[in-house]
Protein backbone atom coordinates (compact mmCIF):
# COMPACT_ATOMS: atom_id res chain seq x y z
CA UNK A 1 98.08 92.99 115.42
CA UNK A 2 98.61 92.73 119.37
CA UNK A 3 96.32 89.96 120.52
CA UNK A 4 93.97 90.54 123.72
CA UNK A 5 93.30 88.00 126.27
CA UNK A 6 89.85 89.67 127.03
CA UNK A 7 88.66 90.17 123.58
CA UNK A 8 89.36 86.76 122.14
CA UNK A 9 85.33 86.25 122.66
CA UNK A 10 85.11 83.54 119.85
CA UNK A 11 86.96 81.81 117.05
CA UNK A 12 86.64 83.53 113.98
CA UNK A 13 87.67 84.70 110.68
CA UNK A 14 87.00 84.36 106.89
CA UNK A 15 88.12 82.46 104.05
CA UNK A 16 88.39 82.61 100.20
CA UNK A 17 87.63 79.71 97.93
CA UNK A 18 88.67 77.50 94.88
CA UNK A 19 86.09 76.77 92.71
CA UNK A 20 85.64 75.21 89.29
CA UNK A 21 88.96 75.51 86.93
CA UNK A 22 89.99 78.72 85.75
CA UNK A 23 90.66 79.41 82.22
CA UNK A 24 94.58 81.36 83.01
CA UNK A 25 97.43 78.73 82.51
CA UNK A 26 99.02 77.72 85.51
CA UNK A 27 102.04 78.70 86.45
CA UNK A 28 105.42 76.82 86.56
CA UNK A 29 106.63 77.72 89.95
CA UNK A 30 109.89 76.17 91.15
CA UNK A 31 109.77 72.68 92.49
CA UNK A 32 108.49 72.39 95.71
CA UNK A 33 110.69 70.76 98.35
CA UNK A 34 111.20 67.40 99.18
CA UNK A 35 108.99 67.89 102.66
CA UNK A 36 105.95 69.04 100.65
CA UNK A 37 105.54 66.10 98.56
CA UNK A 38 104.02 63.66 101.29
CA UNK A 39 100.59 63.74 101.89
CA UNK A 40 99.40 65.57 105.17
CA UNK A 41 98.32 63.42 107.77
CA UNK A 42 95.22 65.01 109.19
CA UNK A 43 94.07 64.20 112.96
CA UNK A 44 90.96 64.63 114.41
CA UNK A 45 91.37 68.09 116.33
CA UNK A 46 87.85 68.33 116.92
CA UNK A 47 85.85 71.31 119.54
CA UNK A 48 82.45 70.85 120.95
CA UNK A 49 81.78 73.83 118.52
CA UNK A 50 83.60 72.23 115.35
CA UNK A 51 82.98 68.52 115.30
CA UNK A 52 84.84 67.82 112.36
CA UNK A 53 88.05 70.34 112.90
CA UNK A 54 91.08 68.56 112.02
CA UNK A 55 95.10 69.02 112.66
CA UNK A 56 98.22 68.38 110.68
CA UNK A 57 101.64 69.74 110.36
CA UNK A 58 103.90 70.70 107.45
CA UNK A 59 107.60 71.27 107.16
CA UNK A 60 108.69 73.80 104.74
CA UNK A 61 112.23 74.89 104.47
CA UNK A 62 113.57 77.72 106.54
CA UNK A 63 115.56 79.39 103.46
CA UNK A 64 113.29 78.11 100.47
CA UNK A 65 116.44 79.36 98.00
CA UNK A 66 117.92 76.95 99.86
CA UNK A 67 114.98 73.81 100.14
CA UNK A 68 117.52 70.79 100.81
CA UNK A 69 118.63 72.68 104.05
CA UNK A 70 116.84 73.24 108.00
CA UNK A 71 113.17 72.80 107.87
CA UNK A 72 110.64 74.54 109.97
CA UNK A 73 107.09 73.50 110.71
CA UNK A 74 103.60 75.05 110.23
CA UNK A 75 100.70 74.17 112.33
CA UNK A 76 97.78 73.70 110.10
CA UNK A 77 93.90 72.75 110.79
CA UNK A 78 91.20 72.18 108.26
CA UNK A 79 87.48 71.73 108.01
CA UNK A 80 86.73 69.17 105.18
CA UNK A 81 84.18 69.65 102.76
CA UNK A 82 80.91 67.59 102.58
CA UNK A 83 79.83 67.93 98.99
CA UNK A 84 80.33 65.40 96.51
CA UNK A 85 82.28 67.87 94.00
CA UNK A 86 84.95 69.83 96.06
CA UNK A 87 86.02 73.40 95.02
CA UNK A 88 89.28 72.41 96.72
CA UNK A 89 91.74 74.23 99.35
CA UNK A 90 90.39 77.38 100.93
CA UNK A 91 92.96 79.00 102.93
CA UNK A 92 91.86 82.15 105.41
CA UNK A 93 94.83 84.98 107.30
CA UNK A 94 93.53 87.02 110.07
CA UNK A 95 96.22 89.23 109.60
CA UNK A 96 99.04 90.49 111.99
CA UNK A 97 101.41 90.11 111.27
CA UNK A 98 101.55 87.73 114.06
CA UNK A 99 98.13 86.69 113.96
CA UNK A 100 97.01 82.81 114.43
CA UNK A 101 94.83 81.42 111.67
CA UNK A 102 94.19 78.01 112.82
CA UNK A 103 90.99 78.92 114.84
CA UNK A 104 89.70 80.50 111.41
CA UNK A 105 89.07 77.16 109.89
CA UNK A 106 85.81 76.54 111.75
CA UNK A 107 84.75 79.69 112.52
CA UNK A 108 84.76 79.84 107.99
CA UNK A 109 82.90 76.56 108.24
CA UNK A 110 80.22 77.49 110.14
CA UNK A 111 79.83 81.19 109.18
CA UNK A 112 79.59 80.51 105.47
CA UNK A 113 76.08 79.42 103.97
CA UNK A 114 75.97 75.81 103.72
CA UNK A 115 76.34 75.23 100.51
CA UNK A 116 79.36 77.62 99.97
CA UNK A 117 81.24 76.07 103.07
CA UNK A 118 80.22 72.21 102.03
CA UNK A 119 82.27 73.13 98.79
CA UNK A 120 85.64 73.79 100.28
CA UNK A 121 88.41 72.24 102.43
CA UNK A 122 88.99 75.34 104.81
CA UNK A 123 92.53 75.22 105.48
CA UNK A 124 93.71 77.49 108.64
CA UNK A 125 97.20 77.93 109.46
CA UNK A 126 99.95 79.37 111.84
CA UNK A 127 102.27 81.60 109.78
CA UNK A 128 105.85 80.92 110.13
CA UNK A 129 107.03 81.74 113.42
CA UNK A 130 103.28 81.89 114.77
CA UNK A 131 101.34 79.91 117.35
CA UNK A 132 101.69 76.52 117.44
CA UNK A 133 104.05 76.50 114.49
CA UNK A 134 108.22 75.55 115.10
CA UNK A 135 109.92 77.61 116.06
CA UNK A 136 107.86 80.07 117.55
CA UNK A 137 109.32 83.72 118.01
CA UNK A 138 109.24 85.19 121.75
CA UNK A 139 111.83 88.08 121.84
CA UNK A 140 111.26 89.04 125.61
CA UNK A 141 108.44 88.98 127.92
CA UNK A 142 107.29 92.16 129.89
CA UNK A 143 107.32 94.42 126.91
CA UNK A 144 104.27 96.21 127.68
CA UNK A 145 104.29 95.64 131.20
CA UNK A 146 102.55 98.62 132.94
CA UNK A 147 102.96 101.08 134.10
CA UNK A 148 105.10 102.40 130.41
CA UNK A 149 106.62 105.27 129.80
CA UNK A 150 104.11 108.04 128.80
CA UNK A 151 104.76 107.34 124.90
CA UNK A 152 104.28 111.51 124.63
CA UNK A 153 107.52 112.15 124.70
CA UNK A 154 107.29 115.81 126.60
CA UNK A 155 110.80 115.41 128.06
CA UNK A 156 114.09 113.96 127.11
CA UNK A 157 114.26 111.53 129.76
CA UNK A 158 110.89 110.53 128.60
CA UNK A 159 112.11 109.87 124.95
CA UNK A 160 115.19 108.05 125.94
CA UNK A 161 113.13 105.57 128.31
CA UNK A 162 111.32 104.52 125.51
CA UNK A 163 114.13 104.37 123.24
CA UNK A 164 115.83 102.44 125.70
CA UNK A 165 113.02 99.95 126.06
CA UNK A 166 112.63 99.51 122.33
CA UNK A 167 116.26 99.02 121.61
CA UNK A 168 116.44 96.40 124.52
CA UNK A 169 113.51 94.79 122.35
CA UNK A 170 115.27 94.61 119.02
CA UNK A 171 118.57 93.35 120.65
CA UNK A 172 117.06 90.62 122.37
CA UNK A 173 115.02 89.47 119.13
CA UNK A 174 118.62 89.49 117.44
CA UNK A 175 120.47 87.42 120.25
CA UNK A 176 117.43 85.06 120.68
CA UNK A 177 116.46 84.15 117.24
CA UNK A 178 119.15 85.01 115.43
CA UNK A 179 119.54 81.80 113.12
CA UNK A 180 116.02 82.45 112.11
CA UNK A 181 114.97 85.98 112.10
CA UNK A 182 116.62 87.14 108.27
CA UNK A 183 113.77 84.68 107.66
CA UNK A 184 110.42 85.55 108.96
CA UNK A 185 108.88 87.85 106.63
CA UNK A 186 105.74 88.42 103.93
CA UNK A 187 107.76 86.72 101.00
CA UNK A 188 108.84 83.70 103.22
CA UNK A 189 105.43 83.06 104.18
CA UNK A 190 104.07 83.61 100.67
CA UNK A 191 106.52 81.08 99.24
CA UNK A 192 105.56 78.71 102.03
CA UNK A 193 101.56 78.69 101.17
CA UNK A 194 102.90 77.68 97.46
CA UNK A 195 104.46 74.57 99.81
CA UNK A 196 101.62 74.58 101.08
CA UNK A 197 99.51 74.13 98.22
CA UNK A 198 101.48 71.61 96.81
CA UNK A 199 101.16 69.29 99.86
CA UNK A 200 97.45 69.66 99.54
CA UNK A 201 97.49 68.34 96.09
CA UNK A 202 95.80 71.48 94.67
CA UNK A 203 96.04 72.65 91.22
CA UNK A 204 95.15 75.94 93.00
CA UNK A 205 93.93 76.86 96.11
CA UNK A 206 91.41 79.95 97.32
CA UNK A 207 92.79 82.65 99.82
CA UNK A 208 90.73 84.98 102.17
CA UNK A 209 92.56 87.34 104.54
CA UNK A 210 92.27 90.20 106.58
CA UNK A 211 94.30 93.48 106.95
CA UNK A 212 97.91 91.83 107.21
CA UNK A 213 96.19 89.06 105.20
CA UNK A 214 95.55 90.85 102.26
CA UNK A 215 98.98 91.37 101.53
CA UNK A 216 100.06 88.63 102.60
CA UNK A 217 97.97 87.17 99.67
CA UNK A 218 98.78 90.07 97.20
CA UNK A 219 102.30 88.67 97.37
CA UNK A 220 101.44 85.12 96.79
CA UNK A 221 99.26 85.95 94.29
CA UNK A 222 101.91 87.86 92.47
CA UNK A 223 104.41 84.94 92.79
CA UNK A 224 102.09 82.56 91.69
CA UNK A 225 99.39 83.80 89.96
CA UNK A 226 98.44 80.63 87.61
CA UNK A 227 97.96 79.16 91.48
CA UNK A 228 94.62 81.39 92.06
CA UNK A 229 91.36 81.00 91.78
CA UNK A 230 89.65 82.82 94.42
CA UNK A 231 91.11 85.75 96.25
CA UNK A 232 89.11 87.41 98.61
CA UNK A 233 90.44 90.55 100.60
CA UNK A 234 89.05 92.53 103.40
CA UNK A 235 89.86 95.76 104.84
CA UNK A 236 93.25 96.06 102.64
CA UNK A 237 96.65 97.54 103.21
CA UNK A 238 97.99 99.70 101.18
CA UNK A 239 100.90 98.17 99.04
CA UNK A 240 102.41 101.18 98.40
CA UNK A 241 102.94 102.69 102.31
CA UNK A 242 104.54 99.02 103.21
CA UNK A 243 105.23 99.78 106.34
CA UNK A 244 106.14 102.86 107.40
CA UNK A 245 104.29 105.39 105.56
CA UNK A 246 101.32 102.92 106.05
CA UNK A 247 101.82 103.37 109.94
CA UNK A 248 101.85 107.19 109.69
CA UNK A 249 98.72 107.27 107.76
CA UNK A 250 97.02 104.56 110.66
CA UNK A 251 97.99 107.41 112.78
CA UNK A 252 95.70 109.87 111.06
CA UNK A 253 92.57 107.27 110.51
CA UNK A 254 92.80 106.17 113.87
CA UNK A 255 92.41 109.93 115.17
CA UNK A 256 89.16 110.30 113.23
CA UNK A 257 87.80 107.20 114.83
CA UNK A 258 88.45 108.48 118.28
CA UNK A 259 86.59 111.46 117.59
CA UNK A 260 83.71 109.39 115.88
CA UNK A 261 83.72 107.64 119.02
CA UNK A 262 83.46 110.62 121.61
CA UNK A 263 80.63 111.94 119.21
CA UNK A 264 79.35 108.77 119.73
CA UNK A 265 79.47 109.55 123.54
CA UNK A 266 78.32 112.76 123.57
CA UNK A 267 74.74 111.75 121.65
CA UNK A 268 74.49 109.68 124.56
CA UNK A 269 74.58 112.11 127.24
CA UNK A 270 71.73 110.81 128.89
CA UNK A 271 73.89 107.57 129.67
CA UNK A 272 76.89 108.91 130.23
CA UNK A 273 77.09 112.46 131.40
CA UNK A 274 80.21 113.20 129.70
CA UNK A 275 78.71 116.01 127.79
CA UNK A 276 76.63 116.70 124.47
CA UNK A 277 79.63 118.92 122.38
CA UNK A 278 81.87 115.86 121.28
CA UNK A 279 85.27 118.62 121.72
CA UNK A 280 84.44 118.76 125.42
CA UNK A 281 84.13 115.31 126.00
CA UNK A 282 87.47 114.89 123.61
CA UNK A 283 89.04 117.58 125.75
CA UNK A 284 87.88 115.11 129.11
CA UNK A 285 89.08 112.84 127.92
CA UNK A 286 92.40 114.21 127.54
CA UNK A 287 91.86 115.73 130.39
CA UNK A 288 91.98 111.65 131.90
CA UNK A 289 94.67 110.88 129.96
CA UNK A 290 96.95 114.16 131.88
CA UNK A 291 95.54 112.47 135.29
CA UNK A 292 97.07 109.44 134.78
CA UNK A 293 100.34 110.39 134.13
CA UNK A 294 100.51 111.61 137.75
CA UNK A 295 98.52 109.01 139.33
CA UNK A 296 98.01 105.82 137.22
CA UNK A 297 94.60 103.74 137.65
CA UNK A 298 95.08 100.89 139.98
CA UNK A 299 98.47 101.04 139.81
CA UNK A 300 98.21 100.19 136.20
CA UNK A 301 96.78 102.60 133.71
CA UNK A 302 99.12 105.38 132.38
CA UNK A 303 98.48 107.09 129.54
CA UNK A 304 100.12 104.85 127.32
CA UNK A 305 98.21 102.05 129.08
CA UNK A 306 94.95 104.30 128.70
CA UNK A 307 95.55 104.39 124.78
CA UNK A 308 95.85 100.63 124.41
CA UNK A 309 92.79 100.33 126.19
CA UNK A 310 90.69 102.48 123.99
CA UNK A 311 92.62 101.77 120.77
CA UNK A 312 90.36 98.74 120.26
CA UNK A 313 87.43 100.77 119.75
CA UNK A 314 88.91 101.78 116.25
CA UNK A 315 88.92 99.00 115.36
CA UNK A 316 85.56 97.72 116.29
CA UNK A 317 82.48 99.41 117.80
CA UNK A 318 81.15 97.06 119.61
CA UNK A 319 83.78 98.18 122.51
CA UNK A 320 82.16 101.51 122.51
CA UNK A 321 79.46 101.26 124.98
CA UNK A 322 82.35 98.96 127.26
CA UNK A 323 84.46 102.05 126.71
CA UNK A 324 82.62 104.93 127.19
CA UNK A 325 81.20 103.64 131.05
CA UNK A 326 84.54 103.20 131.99
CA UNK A 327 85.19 106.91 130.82
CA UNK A 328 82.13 108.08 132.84
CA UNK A 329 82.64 106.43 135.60
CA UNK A 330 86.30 107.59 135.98
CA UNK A 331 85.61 111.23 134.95
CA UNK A 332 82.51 111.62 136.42
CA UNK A 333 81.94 109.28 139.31
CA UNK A 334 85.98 109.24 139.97
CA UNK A 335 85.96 105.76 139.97
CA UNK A 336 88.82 104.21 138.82
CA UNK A 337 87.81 100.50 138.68
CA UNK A 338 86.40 100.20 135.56
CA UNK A 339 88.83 102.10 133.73
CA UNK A 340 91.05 98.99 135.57
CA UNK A 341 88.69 96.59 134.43
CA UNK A 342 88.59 97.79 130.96
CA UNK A 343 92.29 97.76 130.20
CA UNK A 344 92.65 94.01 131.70
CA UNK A 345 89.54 93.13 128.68
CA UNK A 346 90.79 95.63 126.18
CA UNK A 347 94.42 96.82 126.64
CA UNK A 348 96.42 93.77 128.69
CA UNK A 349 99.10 92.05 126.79
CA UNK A 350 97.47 88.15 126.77
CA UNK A 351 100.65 85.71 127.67
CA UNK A 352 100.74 84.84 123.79
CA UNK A 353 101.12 88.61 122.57
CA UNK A 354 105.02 87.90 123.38
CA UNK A 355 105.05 85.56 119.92
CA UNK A 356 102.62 87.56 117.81
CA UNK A 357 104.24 91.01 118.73
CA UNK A 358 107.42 89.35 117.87
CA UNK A 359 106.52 88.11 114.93
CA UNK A 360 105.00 91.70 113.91
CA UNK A 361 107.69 93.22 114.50
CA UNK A 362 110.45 90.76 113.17
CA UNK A 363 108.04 90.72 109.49
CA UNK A 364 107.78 94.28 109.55
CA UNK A 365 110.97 95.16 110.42
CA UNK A 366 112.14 92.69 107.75
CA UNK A 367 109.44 93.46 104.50
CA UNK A 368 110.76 96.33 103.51
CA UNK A 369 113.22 99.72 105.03
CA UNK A 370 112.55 102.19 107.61
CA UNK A 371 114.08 105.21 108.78
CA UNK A 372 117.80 104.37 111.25
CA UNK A 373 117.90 108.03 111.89
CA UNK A 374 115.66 108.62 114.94
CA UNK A 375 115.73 112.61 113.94
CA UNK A 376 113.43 111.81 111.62
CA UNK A 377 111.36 109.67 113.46
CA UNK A 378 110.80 112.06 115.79
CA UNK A 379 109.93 114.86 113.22
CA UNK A 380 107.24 112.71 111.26
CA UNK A 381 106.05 111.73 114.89
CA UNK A 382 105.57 115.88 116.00
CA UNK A 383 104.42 116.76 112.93
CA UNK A 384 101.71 113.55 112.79
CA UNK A 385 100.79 114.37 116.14
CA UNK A 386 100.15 117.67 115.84
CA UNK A 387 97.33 116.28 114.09
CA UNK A 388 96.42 113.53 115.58
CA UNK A 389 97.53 113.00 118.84
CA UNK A 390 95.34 110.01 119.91
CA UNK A 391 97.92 107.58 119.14
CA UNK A 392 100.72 108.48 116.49
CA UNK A 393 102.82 108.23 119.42
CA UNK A 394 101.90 104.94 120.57
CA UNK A 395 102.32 103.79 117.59
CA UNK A 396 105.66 104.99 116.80
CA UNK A 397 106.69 103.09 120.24
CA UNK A 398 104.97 99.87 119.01
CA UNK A 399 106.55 99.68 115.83
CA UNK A 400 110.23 101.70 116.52
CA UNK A 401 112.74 98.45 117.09
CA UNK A 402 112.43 98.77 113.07
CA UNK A 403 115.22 101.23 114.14
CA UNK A 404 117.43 99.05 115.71
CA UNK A 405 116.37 95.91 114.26
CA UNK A 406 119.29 93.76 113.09
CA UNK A 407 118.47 92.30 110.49
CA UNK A 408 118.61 93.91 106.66
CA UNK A 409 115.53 94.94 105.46
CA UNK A 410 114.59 93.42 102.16
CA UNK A 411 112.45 95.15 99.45
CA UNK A 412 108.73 94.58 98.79
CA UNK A 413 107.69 93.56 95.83
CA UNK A 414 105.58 95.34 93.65
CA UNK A 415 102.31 93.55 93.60
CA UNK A 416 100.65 94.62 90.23
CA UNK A 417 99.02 91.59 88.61
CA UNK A 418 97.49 91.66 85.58
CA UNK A 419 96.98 87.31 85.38
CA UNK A 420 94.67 86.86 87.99
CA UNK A 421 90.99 85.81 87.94
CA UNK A 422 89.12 88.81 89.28
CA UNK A 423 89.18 89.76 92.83
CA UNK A 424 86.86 90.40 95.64
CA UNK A 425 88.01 92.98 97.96
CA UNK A 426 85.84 94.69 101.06
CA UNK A 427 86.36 98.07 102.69
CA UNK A 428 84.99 100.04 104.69
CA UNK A 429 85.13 103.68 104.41
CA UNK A 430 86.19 104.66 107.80
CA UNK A 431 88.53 102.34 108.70
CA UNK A 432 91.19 103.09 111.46
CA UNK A 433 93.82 100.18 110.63
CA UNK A 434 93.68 99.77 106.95
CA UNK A 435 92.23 103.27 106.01
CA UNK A 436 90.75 103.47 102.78
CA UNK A 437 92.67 104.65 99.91
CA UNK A 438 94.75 101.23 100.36
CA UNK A 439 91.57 99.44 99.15
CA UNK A 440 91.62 101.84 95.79
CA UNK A 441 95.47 102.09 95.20
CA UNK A 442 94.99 98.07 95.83
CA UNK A 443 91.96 97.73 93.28
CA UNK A 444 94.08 100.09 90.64
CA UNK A 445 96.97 96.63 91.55
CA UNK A 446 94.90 93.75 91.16
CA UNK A 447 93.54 94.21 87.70
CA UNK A 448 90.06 92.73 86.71
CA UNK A 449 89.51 93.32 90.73
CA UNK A 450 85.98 94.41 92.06
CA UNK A 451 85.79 96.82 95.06
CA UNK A 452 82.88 96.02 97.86
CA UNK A 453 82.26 99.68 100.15
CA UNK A 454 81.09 99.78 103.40
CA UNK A 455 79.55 103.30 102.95
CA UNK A 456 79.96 105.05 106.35
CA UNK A 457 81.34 101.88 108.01
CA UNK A 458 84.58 102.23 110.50
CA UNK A 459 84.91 98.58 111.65
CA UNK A 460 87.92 96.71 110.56
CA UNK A 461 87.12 93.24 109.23
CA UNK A 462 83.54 93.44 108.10
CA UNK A 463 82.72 90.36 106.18
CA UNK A 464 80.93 87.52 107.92
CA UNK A 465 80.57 90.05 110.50
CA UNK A 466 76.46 91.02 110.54
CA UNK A 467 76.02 92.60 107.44
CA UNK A 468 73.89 90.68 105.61
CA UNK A 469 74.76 92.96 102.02
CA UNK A 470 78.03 92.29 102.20
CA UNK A 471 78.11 88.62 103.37
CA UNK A 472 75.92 87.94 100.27
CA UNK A 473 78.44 89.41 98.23
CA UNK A 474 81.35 87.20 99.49
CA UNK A 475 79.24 83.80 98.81
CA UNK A 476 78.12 84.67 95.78
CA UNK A 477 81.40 85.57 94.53
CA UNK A 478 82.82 81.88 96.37
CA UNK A 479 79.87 80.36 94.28
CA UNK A 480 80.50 81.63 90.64
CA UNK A 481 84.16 83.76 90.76
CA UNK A 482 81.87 86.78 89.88
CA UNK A 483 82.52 89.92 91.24
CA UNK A 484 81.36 93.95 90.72
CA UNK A 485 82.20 97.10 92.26
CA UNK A 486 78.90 97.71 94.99
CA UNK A 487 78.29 99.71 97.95
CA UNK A 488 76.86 98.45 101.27
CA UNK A 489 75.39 99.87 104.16
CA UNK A 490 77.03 99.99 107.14
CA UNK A 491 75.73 98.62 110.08
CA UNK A 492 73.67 100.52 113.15
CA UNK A 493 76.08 101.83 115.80
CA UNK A 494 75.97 99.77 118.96
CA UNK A 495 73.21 100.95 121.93
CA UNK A 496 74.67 102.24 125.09
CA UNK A 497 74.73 99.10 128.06
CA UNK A 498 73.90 99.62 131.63
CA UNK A 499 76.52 98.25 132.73
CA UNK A 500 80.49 97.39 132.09
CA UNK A 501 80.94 94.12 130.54
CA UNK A 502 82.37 92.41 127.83
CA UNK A 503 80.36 92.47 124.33
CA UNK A 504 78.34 89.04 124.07
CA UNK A 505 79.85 86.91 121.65
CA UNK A 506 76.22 87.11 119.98
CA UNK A 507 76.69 90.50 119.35
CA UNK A 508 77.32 91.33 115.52
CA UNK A 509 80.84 91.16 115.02
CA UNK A 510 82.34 90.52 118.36
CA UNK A 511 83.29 86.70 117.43
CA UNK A 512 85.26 87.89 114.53
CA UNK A 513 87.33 91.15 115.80
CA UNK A 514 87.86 88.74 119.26
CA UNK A 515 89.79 86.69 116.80
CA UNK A 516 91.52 89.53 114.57
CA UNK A 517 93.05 91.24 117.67
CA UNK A 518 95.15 94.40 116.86
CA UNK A 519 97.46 96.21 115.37
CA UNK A 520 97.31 94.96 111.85
């Protein structure tokens, strides 16, 4: 998930619980290394905003077949509970891969009911290689500086200036980090939440992640499945695509959304005078994208700058009304400001998007194989885009040092469990980044699991979000462990603004998909 300076509008994310003990049999997991076994020393970390945040740090080996070796360190923050009976550790992922958890702590805290949060220590973390943990990943700065190559390839010098730059990428990752990159992947930073756990002095601990997140947990749940009480997953990858065919199939979901939003646009004709047929204002639109490739806005938008700009607004509607001004007022009032002023909120690389796109790509690249041939790269990129040109191109440039990358990849695991406690998941079912037929080939995984539906919904993320039906849901499964397949509805689509700004942090969702960022 790329992270946006502009839309990090608030700390947020969710979490999972651990509740009263479980009737499956622990399991016997190795023994944990010799750094886990003294007790964190929490510090008071606190925010105007989170009073009682607190900090601490954990080693946990860099090789765990190898646990007497070179440690590492995570960067850890928690939120303790206030009841008198604890429900223990509740640990929460935003995703990513690359994504920072330790603002998720007190976000959890405060966006739970009361007497759900009081119940748990929420734990949020930096993944290996994330944030504030040691070391952190940075493979090269500039990556996405603008003005990029249009990522259409329509000529061969074109294709080979983006090959060039995404080679450069993977080479540099190699010489940089190369005593820890075979490292930094899902399974690593499964095994090091079971470190994790045992440091916290939990018999089992709770998870709740997003996108990434949920398999991120799948995999530590499958390791250690005697180690879960509570596993809460929302908007879920698909285990089987992991990652390729998983990208190719964003491709298509993330087309759809771009037409929901210029149908979006086009009911609003009286705001935006883009058009009422939503093909013509997806043929402007296009139409924009061909102008910039001569002439860039400000010096700064190209078309592959255009498509990180509006790429947010799969995977959150609240950008829509942001996003459809800046449309109108290039198109039709041939202003090019806005469209400036909405890629510096939506599509700018934030100075910190050097360690979490590092760390996406070095887990990807790492979790499992993808094609070294770029033949067929380019033919599952034509024939994708053929169909959905929006942004299977983009995102074949955003995730192609897999290519080059030089490390082995390893292969991932098959996550079928049939010993854990049942399972929450949430889904909604239009979702760009995690589309939905993860969520049921994930269900079909996890048995005993219970599938939540956000009928018509295309956010991604949607718990602790706004909707009330499916916020219940979550706490009353954190209460009792109890979970059923339901259907929500999905929230109103946002109101057209007046003017360009960014979405209120009040607004809905916008606190948590500030915090989830992209691409993951």
């Amino acid at each position: 998930m790329k992270k946006r300076a502009a839309v990090l509008l608030a700390i947020s994310t969710v979490a999972a619980a651990l509740t009263s003990p479980v009737t499956a049999a622990p399991a016997s997991p190795a023994p944990a290394s010799t750094a886990a076994q003294a007790a964190l020393r929490w510090t008071g970390c606190a925010t105007p905003r989170y009073p009682t945040l607190q900090c601490a740090s954990l080693e946990v080996p860099l090789d765990h077949d190898r646990p007497a070796g070179r440690t590492i360190t995570l960067a850890l923050t928690r939120v303790p509970h206030t009841a008198k009976t604890s429900q223990g550790p509740l640990l929460v992922n935003p995703g990513g891969p690359g994504g920072s958890g330790r603002a998720l702590a007190g976000f959890v805290a405060s966006a739970l009911p009361k007497d759900v949060a009081a119940q748990y220590d929420v734990i949020g973390f930096d993944p290996r290689g994330v944030g504030k943990s040691e070391p952190a990943l940075d493979c090269g700065s500039g990556h996405f500086s603008p003005v990029r190559p249009d990522s259409v390839p329509q000529d061969a010098a074109t294709e080979h200036a983006n090959l060039d730059r995404v080679r450069a990428f993977a080479e540099s990752c190699g010489a940089k980090h190369a005593d820890v990159l075979a490292h930094i992947g899902t399974v690593s930073a499964a095994r090091d939440i079971e470190v994790l756990r045992t440091a916290l002095g939990a018999e089992r601990i709770s998870y709740f992640g997003y996108s990434y997140g949920t398999y991120l947990g799948a995999v530590y749940a499958k390791l250690h499945p005697g180690r879960v009480h509570r596993l809460v997953l929302d908007s879920v990858v698909d285990p089987n695509g992991v990652w390729y065919q998983d990208n190719l199939a964003q491709d298509l979901a993330f087309d759809a959304r771009h037409k929901a939003f210029l149908a979006w646009v086009a009911r609003h004709d009286a705001t935006y005078r883009l058009g009422t047929d939503p093909a013509a204002v997806e043929a402007r639109w296009y139409a924009m994208r061909q102008a910039l490739r001569g002439t860039p806005a400000g010096g700064k938008v190209g078309p592959s700058e255009l498509e990180d700009t509006y790429m947010p607004g799969g995977y959150y509607n609240g950008y829509w009304p942001s996003l459809a001004e800046a449309f109108a007022a290039y198109t039709v009032k041939k202003d090019p400001k806005p469209l400036v002023a909405a890629y510096e909120r939506f599509g700018a690389v934030e100075p910190s998007a050097g360690n979490s796109y590092s760390v996406y790509t070095a887990v990807q690249c790492r979790d499992s194989a993808w094609p070294r041939d770029w033949n067929e790269w380019r033919a599952d990129m034509w024939r994708t885009h053929t169909k959905a040109p929006f942004m299977t191109w983009n995102n074949a440039w955003y995730n192609a040092p897999c290519a080059f990358w030089p490390t082995e990849p390893l292969q991932a695991p098959d996550v079928t469990n049939a010993d854990l406690p049942p399972a929450l998941l949430l889904q909604a079912t239009d979702d760009a980044a995690t589309p939905f037929d993860g969520a049921v080939s994930m269900r079909e995984k996890l048995s005993g699991s219970a599938l939540v539906v956000e009928e018509g919904g295309g956010n991604h993320g949607i718990a602790l979000s706004g909707n009330t039906c499916l916020d219940e849901k979550v706490a009353a499964y954190l209460r009792t462990g109890q979970a059923a397949d339901a259907t929500c509805p999905a929230q109103a689509d946002p109101r057209p603004t007046t003017a360009t700004r960014a979405v209120p942090s009040s607004a809905g969702g916008a606190a948590l998909h500030g915090l989830l960022g992209f691409r993951g």
